[in-house]
Protein backbone atom coordinates (compact mmCIF):
# COMPACT_ATOMS: atom_id res chain seq x y z
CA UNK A 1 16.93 5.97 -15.95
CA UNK A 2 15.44 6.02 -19.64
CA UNK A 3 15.33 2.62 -20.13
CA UNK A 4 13.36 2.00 -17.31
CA UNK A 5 11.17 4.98 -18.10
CA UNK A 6 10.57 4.20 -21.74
CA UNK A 7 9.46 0.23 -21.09
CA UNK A 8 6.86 0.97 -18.43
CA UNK A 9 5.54 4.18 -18.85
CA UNK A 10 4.36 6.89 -21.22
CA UNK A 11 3.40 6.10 -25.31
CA UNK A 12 7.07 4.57 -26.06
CA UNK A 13 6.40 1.65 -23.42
CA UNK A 14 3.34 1.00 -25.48
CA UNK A 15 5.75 -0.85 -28.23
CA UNK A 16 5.94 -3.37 -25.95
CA UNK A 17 3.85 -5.58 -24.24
CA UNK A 18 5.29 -4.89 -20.28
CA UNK A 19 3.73 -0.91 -20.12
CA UNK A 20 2.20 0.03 -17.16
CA UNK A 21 0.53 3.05 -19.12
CA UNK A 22 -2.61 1.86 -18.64
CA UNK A 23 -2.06 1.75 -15.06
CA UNK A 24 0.17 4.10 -13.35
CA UNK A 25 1.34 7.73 -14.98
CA UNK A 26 4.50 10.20 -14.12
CA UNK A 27 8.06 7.89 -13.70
CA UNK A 28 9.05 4.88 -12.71
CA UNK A 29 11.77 5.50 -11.23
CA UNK A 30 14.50 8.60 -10.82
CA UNK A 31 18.60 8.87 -10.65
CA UNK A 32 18.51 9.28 -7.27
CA UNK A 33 16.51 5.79 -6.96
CA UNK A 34 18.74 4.13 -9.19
CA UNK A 35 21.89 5.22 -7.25
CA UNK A 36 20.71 4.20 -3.67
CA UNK A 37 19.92 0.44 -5.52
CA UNK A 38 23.77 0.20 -7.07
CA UNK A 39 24.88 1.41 -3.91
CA UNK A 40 23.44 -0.86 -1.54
CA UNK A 41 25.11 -3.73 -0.09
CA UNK A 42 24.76 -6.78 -1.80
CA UNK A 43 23.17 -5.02 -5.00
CA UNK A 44 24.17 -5.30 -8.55
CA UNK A 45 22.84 -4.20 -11.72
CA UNK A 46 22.63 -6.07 -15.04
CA UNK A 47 23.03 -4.29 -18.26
CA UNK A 48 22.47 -5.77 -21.22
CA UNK A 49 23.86 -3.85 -24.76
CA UNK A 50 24.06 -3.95 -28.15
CA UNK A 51 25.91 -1.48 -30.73
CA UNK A 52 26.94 0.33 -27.48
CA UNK A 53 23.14 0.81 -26.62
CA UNK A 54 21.52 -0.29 -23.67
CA UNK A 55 19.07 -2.64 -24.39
CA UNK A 56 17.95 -4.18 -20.87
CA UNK A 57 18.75 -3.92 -17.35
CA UNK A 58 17.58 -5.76 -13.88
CA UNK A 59 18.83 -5.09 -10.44
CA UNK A 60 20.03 -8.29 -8.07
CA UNK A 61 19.80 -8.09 -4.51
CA UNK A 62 21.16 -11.08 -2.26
CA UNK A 63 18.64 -11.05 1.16
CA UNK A 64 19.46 -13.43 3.13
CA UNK A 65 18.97 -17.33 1.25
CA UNK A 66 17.16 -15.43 -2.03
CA UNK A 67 17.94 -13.28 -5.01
CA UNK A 68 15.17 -10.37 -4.85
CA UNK A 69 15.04 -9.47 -8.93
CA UNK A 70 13.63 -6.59 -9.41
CA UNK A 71 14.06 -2.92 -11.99
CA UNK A 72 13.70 -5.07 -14.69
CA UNK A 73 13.11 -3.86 -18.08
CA UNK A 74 13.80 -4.46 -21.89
CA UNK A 75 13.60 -1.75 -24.56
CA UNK A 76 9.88 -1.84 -25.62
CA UNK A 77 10.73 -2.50 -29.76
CA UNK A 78 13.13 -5.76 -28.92
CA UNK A 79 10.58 -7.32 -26.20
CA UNK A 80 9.39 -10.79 -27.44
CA UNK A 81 12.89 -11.71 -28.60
CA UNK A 82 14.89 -13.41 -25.84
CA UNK A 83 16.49 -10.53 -24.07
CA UNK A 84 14.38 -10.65 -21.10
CA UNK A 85 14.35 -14.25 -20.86
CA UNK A 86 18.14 -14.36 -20.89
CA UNK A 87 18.52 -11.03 -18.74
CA UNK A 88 16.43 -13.01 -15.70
CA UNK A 89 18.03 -16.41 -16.44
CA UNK A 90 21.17 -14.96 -15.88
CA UNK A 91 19.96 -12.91 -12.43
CA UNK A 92 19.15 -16.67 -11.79
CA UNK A 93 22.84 -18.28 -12.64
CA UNK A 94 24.16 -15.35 -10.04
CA UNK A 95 21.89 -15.78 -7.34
CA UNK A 96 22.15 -19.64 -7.58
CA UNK A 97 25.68 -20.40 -8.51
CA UNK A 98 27.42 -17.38 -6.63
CA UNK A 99 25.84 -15.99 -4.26
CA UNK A 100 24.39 -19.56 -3.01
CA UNK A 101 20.57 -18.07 -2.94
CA UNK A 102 17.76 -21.11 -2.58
CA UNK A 103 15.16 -18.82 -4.04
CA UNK A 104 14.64 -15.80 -6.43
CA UNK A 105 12.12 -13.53 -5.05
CA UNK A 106 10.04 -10.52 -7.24
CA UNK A 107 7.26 -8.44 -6.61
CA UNK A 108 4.94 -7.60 -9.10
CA UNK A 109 1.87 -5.23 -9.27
CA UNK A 110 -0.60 -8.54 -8.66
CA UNK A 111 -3.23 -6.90 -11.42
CA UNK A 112 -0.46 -7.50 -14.41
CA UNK A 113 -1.99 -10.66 -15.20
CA UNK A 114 0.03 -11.15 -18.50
CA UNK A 115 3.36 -10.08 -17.19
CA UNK A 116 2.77 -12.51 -14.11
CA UNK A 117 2.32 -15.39 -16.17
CA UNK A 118 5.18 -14.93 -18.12
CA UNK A 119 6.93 -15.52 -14.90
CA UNK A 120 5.14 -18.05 -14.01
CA UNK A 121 5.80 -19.67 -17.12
CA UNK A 122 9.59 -19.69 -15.98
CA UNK A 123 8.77 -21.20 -12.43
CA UNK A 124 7.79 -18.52 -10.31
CA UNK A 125 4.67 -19.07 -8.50
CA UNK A 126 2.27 -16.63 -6.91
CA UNK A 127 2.59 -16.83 -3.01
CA UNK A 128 -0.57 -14.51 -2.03
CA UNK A 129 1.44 -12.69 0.25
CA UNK A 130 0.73 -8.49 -0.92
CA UNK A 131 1.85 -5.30 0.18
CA UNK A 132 0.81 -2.20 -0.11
CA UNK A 133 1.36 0.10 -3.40
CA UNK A 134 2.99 3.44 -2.14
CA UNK A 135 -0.26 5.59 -2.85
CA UNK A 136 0.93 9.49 -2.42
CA UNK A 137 4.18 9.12 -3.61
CA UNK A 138 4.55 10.63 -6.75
CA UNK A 139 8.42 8.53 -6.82
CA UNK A 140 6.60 5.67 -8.07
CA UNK A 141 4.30 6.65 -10.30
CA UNK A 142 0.68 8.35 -9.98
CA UNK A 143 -1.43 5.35 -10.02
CA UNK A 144 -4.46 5.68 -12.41
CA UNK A 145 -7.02 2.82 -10.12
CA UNK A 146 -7.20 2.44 -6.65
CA UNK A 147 -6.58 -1.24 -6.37
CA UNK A 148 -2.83 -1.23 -7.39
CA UNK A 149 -0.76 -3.66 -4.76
CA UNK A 150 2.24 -5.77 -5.33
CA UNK A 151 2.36 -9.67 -5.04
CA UNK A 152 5.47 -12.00 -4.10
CA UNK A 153 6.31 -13.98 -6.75
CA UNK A 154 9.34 -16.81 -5.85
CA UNK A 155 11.35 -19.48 -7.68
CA UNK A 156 13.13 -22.31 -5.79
CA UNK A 157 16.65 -22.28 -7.68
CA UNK A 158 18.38 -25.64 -6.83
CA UNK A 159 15.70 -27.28 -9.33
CA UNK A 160 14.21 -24.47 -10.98
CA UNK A 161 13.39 -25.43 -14.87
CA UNK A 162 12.24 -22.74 -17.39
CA UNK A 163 9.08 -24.08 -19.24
CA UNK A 164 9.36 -21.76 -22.10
């Protein structure tokens, strides 16, 4: 999925401020990936376009009471305008208002400082709880440190507020 691809990794995602360049090489992500997620149950991916070119898309899981957001990504030369912002506060309408979720969930590599508060910024607080980064498996990247793990980020959504 280029989009994906050309916000997190490689030179291009350096246009933006969300690249994982720095930390991980090879993809992101791969079609096969991509199709499992839009396949699954209780799965849905946003896509965001303009001029018939996609600009941003997230996947939406419903698990149980919470939203799981997660593929996120906005193309690297329109990130600081809005897009994402809008992109996850709409993953947030769906997950509240349909789907009837108490709670967005996310997990984020917990060494992204930046990106992290960003979210955090929105509502989403840091819970401590990490799992393991998928060393070995060249599906998700070929990490370029040894301390890469993800962290569980959550939202309540019955009185979430976005604080800019």
């Amino acid at each position: 999925m280029a989009p994906v691809e050309s916000a997190y990794r490689g030179d291009a995602s350096r246009k933006g401020w969300t690249t994982e360049a720095d930390l991980l090489d090879g993809q992101r992500t791969d079609p096969a990936g991509v199709a499992e997620l839009v396949a699954r149950p209780g799965s849905i991916m946003l896509l965001a376009e303009r001029d018939g070119m996609l600009i941003a898309c997230a996947n939406l899981e419903k698990r149980g009471h919470a939203g799981y957001f997660g593929m996120f990504c906005v193309r690297p030369d329109l990130q600081g305008g809005g897009i994402g912002r809008a992109m996850l506060a709409e993953a947030e309408r769906i997950a509240r208002d349909d789907w009837r979720c108490r709670e967005m969930q996310m997990t984020v590599i917990s060494v992204r400082d930046e990106l992290i508060a960003w979210y955090e910024r929105r509502g989403y607080a840091r819970t401590g709880i990490h799992s393991p980064f998928p060393y070995g498996d060249a599906r998700f990247g070929i990490p370029r440190r040894d301390d890469l793990r993800f962290e569980l980020l959550v939202k309540p959504l019955t009185h979430g507020v976005d604080r800019g």
